[in-house]
N, C-alpha and C. Protein backbone atom coordinates (compact mmCIF):
# COMPACT_ATOMS: atom_id res chain seq x y z
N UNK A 1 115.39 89.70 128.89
CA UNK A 1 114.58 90.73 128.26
C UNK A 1 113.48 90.06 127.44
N UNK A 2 112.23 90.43 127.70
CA UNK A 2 111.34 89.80 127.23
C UNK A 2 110.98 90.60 125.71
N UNK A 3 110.56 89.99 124.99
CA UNK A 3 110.71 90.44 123.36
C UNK A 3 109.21 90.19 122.95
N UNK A 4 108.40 90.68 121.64
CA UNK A 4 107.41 90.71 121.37
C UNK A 4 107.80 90.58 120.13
N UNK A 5 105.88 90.36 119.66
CA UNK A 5 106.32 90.38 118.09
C UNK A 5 106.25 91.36 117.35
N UNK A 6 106.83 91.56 116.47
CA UNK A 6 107.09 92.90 115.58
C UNK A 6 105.43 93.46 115.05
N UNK A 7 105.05 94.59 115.49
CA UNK A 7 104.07 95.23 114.60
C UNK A 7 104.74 95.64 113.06
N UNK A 8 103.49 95.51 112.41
CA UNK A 8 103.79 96.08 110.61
C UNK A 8 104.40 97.05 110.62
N UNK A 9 103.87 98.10 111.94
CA UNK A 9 104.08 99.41 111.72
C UNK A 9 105.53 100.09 112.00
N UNK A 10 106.30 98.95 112.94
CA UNK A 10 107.22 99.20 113.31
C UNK A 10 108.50 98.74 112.33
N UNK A 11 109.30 99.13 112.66
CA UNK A 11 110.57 99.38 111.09
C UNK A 11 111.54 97.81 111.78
N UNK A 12 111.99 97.53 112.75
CA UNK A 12 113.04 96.68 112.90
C UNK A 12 112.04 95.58 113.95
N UNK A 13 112.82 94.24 113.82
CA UNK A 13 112.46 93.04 114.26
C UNK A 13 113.41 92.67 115.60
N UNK A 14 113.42 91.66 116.03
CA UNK A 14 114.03 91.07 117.29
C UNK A 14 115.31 90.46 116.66
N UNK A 15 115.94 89.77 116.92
CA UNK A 15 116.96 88.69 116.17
C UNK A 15 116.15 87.26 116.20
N UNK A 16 115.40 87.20 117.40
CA UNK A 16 114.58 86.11 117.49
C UNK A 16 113.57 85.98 116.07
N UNK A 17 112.55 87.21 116.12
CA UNK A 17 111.27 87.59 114.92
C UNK A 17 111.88 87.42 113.80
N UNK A 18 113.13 87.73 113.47
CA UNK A 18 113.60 87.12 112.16
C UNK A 18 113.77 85.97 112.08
N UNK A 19 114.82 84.91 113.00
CA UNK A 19 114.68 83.86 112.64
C UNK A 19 113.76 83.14 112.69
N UNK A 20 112.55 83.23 113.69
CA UNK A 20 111.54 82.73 113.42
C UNK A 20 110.65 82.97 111.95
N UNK A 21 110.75 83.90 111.68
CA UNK A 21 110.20 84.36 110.06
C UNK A 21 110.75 83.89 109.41
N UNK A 22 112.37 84.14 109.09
CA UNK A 22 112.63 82.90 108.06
C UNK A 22 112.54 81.52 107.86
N UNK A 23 112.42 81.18 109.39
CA UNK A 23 112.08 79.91 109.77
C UNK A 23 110.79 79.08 108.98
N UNK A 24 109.69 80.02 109.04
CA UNK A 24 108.41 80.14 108.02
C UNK A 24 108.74 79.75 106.61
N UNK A 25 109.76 81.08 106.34
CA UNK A 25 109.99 81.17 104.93
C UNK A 25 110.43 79.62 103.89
N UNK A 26 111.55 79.15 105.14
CA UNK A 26 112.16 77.73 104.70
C UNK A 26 110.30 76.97 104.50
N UNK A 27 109.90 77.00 105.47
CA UNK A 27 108.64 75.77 105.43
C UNK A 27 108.10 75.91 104.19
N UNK A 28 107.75 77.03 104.19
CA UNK A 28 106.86 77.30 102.52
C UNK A 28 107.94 77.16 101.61
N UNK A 29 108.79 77.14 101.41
CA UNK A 29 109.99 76.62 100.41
C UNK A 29 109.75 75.15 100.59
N UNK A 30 109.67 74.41 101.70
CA UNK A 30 109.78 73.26 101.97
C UNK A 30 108.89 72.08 101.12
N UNK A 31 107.44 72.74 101.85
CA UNK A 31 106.44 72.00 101.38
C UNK A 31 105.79 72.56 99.56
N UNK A 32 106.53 73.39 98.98
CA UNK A 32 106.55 73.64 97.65
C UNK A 32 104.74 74.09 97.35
N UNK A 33 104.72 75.46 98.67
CA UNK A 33 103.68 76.07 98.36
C UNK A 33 103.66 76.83 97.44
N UNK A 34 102.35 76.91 96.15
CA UNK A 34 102.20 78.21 95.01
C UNK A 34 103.00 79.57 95.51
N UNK A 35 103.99 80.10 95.43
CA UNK A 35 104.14 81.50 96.19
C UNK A 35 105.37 81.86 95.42
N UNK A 36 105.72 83.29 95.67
CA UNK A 36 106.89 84.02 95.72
C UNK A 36 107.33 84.79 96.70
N UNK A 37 108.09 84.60 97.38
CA UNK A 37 107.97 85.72 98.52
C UNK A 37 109.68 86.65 98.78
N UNK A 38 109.08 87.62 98.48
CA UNK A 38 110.22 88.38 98.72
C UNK A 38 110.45 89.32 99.95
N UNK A 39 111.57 88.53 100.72
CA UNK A 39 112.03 89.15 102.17
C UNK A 39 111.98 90.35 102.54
N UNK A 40 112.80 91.12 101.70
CA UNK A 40 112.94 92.27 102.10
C UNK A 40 112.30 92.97 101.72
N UNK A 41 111.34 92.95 100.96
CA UNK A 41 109.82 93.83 100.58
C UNK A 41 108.73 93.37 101.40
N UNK A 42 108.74 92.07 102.27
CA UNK A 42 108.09 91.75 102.64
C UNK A 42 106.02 91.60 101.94
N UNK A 43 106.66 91.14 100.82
CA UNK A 43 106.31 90.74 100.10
C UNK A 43 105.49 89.58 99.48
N UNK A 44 104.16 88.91 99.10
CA UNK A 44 104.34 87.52 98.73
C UNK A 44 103.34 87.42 97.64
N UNK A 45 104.11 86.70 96.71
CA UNK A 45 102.96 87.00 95.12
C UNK A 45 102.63 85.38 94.61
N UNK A 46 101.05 85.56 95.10
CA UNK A 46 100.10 84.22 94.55
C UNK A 46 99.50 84.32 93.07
N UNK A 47 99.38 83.03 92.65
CA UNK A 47 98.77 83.22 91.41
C UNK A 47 97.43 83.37 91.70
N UNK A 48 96.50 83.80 90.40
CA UNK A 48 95.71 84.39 90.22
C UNK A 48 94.09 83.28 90.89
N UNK A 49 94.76 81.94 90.44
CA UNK A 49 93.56 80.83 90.65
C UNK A 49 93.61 80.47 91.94
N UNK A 50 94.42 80.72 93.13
CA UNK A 50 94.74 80.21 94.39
C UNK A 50 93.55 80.95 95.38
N UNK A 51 92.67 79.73 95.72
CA UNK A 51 91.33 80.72 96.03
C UNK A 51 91.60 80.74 98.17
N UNK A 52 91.82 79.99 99.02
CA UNK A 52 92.36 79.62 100.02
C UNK A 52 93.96 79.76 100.10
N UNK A 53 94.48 80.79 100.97
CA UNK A 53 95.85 80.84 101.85
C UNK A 53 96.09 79.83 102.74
N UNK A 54 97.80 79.26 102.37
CA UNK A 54 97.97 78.10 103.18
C UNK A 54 98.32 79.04 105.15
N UNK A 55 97.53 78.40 105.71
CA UNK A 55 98.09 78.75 107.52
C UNK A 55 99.47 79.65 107.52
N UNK A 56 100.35 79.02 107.12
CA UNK A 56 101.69 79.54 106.86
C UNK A 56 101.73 81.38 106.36
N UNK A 57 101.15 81.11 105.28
CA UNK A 57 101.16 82.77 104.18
C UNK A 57 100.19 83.60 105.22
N UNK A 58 99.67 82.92 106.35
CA UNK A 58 98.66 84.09 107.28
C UNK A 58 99.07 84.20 108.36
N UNK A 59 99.94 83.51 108.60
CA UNK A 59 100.86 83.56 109.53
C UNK A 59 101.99 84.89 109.68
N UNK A 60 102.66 84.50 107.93
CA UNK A 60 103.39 86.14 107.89
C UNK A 60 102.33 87.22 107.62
N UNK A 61 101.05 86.95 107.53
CA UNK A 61 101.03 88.45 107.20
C UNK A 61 100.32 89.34 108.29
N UNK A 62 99.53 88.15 109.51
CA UNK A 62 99.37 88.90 110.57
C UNK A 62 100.61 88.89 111.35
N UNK A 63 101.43 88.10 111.83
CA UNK A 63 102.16 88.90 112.83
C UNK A 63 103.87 89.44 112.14
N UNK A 64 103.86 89.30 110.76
CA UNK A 64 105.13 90.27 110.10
C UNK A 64 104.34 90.96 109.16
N UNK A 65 103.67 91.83 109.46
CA UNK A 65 103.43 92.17 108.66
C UNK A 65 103.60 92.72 106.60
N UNK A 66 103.54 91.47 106.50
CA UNK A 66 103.67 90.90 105.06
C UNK A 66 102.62 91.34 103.99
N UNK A 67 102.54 91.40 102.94
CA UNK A 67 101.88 91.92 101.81
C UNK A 67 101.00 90.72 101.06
N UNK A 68 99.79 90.72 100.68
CA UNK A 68 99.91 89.43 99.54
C UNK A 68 99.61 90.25 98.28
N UNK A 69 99.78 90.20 96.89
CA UNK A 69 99.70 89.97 95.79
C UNK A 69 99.49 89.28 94.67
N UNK A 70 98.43 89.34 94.04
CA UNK A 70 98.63 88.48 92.56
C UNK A 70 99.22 88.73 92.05
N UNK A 71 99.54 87.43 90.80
CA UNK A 71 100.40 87.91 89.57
C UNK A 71 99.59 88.83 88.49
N UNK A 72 100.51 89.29 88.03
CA UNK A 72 99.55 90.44 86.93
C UNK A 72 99.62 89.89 85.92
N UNK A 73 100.27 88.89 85.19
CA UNK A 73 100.28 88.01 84.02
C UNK A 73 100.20 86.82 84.17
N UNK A 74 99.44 86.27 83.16
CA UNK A 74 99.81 84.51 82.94
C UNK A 74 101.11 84.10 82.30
N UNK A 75 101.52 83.12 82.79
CA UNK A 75 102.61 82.36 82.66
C UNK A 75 102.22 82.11 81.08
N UNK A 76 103.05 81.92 79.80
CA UNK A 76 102.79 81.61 79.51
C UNK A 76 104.04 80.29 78.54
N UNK A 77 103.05 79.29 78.45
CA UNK A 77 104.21 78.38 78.20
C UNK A 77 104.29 77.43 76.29
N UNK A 78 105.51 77.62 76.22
CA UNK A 78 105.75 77.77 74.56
C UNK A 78 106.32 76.26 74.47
C-alpha cells in the first residue's frame, strides 16, 4: 500500500509520517537547535531574535503541517 504524506488539513498520519516526524524531532533535539516544539499541538516556539529557520523547522511545517511561534517574553535571567 502506497502511503503519502500527511496534509495539515487532514487529522491522522501514516505509522510511517510519524516516525519519520519524530525522526526530525530527535535531529533538532540533536543538533541543539533554538526551539521548542510541542508534538501534539504541533507546535514550535522560536525566540524572538532568530531571523533564518533551520531546513529542519521547514521541513515540519510544510509537509506536517506544523505551526511556528515566537516567544511572548524575554527570558529573564537573575
Amino acid at each position: 500500500m502506497k502511503t503519502f504524506k500527511g496534509h495539515p488539513r487532514v487529522r491522522g498520519f501514516s505509522k510511517d509520517d510519524n516516525d519519520s516526524r519524530y525522526k526530525i524531532h530527535r535531529k533538532i533535539r540533536y543538533r541543539n537547535i533554538d526551539c521548542k516544539i510541542f508534538a501534539k499541538r504541533r507546535t514550535i516556539i522560536i525566540p524572538i531574535e532568530m531571523t533564518e529557520l533551520h531546513p529542519l523547522l521547514l521541513e515540519l511545517i510544510k509537509d506536517y503541517g506544523h505551526k511556528i511561534q515566537t516567544e511572548a517574553f524575554i527570558k529573564e535571567t537573575i
